[in-house]
Protein backbone atom coordinates (compact mmCIF):
# COMPACT_ATOMS: atom_id res chain seq x y z
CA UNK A 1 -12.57 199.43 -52.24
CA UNK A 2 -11.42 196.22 -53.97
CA UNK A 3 -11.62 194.07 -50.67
CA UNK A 4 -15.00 195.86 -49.84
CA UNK A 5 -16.65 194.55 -53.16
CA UNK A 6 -14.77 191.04 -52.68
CA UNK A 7 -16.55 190.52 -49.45
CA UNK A 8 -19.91 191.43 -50.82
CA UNK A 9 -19.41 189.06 -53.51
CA UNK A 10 -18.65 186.14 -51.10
CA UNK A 11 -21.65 186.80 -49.39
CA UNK A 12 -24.04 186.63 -52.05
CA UNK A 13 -22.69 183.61 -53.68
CA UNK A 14 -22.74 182.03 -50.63
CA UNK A 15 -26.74 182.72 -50.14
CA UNK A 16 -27.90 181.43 -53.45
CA UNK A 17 -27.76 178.42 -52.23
CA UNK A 18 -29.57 178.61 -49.30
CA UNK A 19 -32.45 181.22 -50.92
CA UNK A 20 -32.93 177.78 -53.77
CA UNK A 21 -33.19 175.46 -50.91
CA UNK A 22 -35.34 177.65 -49.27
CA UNK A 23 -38.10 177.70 -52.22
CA UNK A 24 -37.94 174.33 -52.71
CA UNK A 25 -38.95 173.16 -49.50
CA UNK A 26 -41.88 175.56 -49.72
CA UNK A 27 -43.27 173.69 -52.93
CA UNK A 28 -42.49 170.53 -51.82
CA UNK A 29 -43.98 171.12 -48.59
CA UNK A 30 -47.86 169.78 -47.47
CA UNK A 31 -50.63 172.45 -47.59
CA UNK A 32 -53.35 171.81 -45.12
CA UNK A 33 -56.14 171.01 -46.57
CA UNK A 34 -54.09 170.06 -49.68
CA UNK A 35 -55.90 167.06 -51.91
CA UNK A 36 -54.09 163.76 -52.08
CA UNK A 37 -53.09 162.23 -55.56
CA UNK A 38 -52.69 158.73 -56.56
CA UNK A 39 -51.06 158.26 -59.89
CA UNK A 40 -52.04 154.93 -62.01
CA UNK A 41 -50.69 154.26 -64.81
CA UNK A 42 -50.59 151.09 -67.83
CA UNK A 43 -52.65 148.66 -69.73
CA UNK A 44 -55.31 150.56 -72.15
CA UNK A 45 -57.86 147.24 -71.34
CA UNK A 46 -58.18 147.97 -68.16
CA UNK A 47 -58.10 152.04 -68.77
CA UNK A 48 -61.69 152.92 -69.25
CA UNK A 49 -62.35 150.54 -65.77
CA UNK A 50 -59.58 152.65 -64.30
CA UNK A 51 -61.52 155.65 -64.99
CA UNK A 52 -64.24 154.67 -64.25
CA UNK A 53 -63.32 153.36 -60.61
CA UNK A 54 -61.63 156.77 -60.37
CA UNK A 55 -64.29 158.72 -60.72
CA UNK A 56 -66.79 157.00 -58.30
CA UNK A 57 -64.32 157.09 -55.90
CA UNK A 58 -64.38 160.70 -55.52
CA UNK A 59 -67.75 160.60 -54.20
CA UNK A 60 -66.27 157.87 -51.97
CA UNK A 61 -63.61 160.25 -50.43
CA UNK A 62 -63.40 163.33 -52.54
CA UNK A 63 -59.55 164.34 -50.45
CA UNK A 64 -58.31 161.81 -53.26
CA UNK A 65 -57.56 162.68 -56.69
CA UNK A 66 -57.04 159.29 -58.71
CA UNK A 67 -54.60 160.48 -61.95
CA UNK A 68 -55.34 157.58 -64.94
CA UNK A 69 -53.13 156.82 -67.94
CA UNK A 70 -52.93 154.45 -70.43
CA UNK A 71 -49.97 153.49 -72.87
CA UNK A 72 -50.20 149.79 -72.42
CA UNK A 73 -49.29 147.63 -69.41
CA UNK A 74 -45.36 147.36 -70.07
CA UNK A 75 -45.16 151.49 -69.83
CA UNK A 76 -47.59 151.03 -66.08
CA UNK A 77 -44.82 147.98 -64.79
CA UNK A 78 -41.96 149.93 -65.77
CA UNK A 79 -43.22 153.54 -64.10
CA UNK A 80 -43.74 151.45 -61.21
CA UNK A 81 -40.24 149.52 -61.66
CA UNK A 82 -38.82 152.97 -61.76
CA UNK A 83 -41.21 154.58 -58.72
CA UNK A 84 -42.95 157.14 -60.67
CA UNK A 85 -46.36 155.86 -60.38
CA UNK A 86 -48.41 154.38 -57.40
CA UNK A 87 -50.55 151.49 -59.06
CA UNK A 88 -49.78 149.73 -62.06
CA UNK A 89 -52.20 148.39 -64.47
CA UNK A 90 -51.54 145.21 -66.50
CA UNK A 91 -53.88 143.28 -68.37
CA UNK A 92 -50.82 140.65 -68.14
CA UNK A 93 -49.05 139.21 -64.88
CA UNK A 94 -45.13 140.23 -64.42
CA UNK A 95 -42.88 138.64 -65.50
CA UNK A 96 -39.94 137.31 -63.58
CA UNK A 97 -37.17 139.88 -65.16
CA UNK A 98 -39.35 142.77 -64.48
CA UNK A 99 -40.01 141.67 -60.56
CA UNK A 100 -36.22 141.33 -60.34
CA UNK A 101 -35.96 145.04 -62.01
CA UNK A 102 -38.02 146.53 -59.09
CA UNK A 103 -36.33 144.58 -56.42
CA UNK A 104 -33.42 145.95 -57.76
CA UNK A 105 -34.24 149.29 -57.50
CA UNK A 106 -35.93 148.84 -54.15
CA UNK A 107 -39.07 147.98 -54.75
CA UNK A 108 -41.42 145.29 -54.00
CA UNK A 109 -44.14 144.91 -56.65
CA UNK A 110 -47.24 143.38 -55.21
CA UNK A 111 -49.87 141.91 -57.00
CA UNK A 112 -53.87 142.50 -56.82
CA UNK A 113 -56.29 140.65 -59.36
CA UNK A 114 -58.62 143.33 -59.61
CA UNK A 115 -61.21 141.83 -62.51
CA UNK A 116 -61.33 138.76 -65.02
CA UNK A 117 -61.47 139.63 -68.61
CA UNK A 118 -62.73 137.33 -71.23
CA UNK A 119 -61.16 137.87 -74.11
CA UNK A 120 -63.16 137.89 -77.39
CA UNK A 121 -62.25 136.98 -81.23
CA UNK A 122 -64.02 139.12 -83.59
CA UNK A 123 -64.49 139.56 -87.06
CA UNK A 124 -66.85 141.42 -89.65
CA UNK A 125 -70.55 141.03 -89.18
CA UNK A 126 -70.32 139.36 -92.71
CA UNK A 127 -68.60 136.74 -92.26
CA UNK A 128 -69.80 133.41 -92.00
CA UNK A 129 -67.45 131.93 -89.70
CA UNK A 130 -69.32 130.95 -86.38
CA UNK A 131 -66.60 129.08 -84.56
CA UNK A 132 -62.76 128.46 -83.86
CA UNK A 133 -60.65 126.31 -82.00
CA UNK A 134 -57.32 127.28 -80.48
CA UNK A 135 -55.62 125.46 -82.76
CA UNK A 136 -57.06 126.94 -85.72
CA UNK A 137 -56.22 130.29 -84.19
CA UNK A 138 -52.52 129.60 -84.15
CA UNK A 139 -52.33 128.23 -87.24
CA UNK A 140 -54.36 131.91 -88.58
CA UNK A 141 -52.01 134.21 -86.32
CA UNK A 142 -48.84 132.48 -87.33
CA UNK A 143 -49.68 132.35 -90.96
CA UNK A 144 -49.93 128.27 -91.72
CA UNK A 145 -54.06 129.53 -92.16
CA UNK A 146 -54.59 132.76 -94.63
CA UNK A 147 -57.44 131.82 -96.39
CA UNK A 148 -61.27 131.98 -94.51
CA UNK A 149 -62.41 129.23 -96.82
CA UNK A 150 -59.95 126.63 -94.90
CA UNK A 151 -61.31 127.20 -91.86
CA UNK A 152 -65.47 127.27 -93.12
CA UNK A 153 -65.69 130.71 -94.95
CA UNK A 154 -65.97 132.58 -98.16
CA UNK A 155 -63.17 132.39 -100.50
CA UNK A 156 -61.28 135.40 -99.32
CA UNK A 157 -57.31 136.48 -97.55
CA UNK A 158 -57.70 136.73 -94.13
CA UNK A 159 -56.29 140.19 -92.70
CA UNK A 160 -55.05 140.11 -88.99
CA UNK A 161 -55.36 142.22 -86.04
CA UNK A 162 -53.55 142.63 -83.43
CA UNK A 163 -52.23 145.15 -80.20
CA UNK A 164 -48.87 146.03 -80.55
CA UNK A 165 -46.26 144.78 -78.86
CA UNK A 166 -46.48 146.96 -75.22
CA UNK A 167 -49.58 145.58 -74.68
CA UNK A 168 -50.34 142.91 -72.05
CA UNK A 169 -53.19 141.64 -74.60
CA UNK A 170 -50.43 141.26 -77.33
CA UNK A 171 -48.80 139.44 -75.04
CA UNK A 172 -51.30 137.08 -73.01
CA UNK A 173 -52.82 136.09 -76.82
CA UNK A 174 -49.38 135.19 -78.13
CA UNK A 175 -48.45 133.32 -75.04
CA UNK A 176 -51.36 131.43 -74.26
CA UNK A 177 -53.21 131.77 -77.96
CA UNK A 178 -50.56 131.79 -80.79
CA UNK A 179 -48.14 129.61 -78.34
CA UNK A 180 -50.81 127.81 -76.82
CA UNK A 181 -49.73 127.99 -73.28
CA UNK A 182 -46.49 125.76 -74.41
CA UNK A 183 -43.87 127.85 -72.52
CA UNK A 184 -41.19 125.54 -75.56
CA UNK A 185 -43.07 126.94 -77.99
CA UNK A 186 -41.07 130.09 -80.38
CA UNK A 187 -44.12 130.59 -82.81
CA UNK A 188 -44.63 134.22 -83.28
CA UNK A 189 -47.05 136.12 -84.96
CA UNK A 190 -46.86 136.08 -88.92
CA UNK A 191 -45.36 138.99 -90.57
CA UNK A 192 -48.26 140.24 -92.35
CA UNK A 193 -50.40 141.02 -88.48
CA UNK A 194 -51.18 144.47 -88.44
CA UNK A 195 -50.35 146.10 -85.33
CA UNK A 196 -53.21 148.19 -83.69
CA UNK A 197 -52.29 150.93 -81.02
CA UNK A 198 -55.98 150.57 -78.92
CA UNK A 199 -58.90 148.40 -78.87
CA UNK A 200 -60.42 151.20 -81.03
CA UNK A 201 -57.90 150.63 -84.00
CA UNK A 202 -59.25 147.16 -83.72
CA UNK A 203 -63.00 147.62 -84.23
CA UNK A 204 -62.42 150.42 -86.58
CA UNK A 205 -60.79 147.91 -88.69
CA UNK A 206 -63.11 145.05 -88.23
CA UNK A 207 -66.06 146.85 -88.83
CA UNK A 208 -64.72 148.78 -92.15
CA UNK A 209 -63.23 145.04 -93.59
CA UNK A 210 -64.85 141.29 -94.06
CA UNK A 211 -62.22 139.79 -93.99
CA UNK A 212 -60.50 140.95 -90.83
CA UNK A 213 -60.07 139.25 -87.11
CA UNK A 214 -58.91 140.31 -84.41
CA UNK A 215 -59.14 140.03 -80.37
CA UNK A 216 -60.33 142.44 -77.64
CA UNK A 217 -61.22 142.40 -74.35
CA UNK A 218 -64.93 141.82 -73.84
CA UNK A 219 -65.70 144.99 -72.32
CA UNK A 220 -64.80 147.00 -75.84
CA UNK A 221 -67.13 144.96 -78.09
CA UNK A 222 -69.62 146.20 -79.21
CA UNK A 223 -72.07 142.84 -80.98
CA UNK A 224 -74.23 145.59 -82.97
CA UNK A 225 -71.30 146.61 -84.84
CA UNK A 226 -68.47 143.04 -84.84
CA UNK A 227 -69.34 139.43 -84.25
CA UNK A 228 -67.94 137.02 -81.63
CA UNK A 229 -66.62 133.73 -82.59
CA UNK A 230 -67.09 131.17 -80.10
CA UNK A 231 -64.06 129.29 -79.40
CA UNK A 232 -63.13 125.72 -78.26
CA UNK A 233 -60.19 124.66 -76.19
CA UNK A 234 -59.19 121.89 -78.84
CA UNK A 235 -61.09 119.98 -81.15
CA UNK A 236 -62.86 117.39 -78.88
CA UNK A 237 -64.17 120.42 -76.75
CA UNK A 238 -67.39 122.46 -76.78
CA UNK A 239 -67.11 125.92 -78.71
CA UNK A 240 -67.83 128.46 -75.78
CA UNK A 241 -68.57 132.29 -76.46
CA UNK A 242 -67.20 135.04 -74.54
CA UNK A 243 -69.73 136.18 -71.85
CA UNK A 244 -69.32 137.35 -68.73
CA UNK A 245 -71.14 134.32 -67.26
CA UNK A 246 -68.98 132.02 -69.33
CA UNK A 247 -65.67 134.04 -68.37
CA UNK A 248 -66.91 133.64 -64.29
CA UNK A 249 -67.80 130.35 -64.71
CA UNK A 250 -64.13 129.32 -66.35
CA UNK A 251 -65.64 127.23 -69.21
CA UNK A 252 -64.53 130.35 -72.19
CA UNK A 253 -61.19 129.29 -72.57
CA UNK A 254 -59.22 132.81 -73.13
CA UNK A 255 -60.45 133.86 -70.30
CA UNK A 256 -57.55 136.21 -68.01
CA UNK A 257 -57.02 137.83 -64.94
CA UNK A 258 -56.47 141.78 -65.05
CA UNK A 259 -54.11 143.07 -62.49
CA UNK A 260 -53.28 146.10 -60.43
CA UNK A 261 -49.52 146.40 -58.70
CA UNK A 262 -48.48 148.43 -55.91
CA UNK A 263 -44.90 149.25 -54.62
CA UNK A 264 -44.97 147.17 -51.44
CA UNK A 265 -48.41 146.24 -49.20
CA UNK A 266 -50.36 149.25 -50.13
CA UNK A 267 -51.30 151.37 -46.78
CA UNK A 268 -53.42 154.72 -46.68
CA UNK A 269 -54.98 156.39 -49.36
CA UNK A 270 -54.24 153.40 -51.65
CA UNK A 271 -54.71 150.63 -49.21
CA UNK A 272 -58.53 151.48 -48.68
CA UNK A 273 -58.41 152.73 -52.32
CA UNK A 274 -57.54 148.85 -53.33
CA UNK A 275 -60.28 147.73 -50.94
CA UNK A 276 -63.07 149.69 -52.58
CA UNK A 277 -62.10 148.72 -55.94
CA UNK A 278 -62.24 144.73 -54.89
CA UNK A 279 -65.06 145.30 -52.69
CA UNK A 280 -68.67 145.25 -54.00
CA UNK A 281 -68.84 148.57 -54.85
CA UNK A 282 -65.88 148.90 -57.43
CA UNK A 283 -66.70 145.10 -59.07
CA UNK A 284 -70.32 146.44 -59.74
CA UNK A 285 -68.76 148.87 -62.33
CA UNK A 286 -66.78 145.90 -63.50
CA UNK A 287 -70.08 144.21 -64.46
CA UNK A 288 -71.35 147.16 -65.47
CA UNK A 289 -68.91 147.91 -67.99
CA UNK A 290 -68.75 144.35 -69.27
CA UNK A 291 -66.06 142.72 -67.45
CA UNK A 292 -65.99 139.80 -65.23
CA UNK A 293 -66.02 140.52 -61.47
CA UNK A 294 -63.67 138.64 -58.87
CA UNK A 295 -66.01 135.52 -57.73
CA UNK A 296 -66.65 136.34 -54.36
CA UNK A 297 -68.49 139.29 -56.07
């Protein structure tokens, strides 16, 4: 009786392994008729474009469900680095680390400009302050400026806004802003820069205090409610504000690409999904929601 219940034994522990496999193929397995999902992921500027694109596209080909996140464009280039996601968003381009991340993990990150993105200074409706150049934004964001009336307003500390550190915004404004496109230059932002989590923490702030600044992409302002400064390239230069017309025609000088990046040359679903959303159809929502479409648009 022993050996009898011995063999039974055997036999069922060597089944459980095949009954496990045996369920996962079935939920892993294609449905016919199933709906396709793309999953994109990353920087909160381009989020509410991403959405946007998303859910025209259904009406384009409604087999494809578009999935949008945000969380800033670092957390969209490392899901992709790590192949979780199928486009990642970035308001910033790679850098070289990162592209040497994926590559190392098998994966070849290809970039799409997918919009142009001026992006605008704003402060308090109150405030008198009308213009800035980019040197007298440095000197503000580092902390060598803290007072409006040195740079043509009231008497008064100026408070400073800024994304945190995930996002490609932080990072384009301290490179090419704070650092002034000096690759030698270490200036960082002074200590005192509060950190805002979304574009919304931003105009919250700005709105509620005078004596606040801060930067945003153009499509997120909102000129009822904040004020953009107009901005010159250096002191011998014209002061420029940030329109769409003046971020197309180059001559608003924080003016940035936004980006989309695929694991390898897209093909499928996302290849004609990429297509749509640089053709005319996806850069009219681009104008539409304030942004700057590619030029051949």
């Amino acid at each position: 009786m022993n050996q009898y219940w011995r063999l039974w034994t055997f036999l069922l522990l060597a089944l459980l392994p095949l009954a496990g496999c045996s369920g996962n193929s079935a939920q892993a397995g294609s449905i016919p008729g199933e709906q396709r999902a793309i999953q994109n992921k990353g920087s909160d500027t381009l989020v509410n474009l991403a959405l946007a694109w998303a859910e025209a596209y259904r009406e384009v080909d409604p087999s494809i469900s578009i999935a949008v996140t945000g969380g800033g464009s670092g957390t969209g280039i490392a899901a992709l680095i790590n192949g979780t996601v199928d486009i990642a968003n970035a308001s910033r381009q790679m850098k070289e680390n990162e592209y040497e991340a994926a590559s190392a993990n098998g994966i070849e990150s290809v970039e799409f400009t997918v919009a142009i993105d001026a992006l605008a200074i704003v402060v308090n409706l109150e405030n008198p302050v009308n213009q800035l150049s980019i040197d007298q934004l440095a000197d503000i964001y580092t902390g060598r400026i803290t007072n409006w009336k040195d740079v043509g307003g009231n008497d008064a500390p100026i408070v400073l806004l800024s994304r945190e550190t995930n996002s490609g915004t932080h990072v384009y404004f301290l490179e090419e802003v704070v650092r002034k496109g000096d690759g030698e230059n270490s200036d960082i932002f002074a200590p005192q820069t509060l950190l805002m989590p979304s574009s919304v923490g931003i105009t919250s702030e700005v709105r509620r205090n005078p004596n606040a600044i801060g930067y945003d992409g153009l499509g997120y302002v909102d000129t009822s409610h904040e004020k953009t400064i107009a901005v010159a390239k250096d002191a011998d230069s014209p002061y420029v504000l940030p329109t769409v017309a003046n971020g197309a025609n180059g001559s608003y000088p924080i003016s940035r690409g936004l980006y989309m990046y695929t694991a390898g040359q897209p093909t499928g679903a996302i290849a004609d999904y990429m297509a749509w959303v640089m053709g005319p159809e996806g850069q009219y929502i681009v104008a539409e929601l304030g942004f700057v479409p590619l030029p051949e648009n």
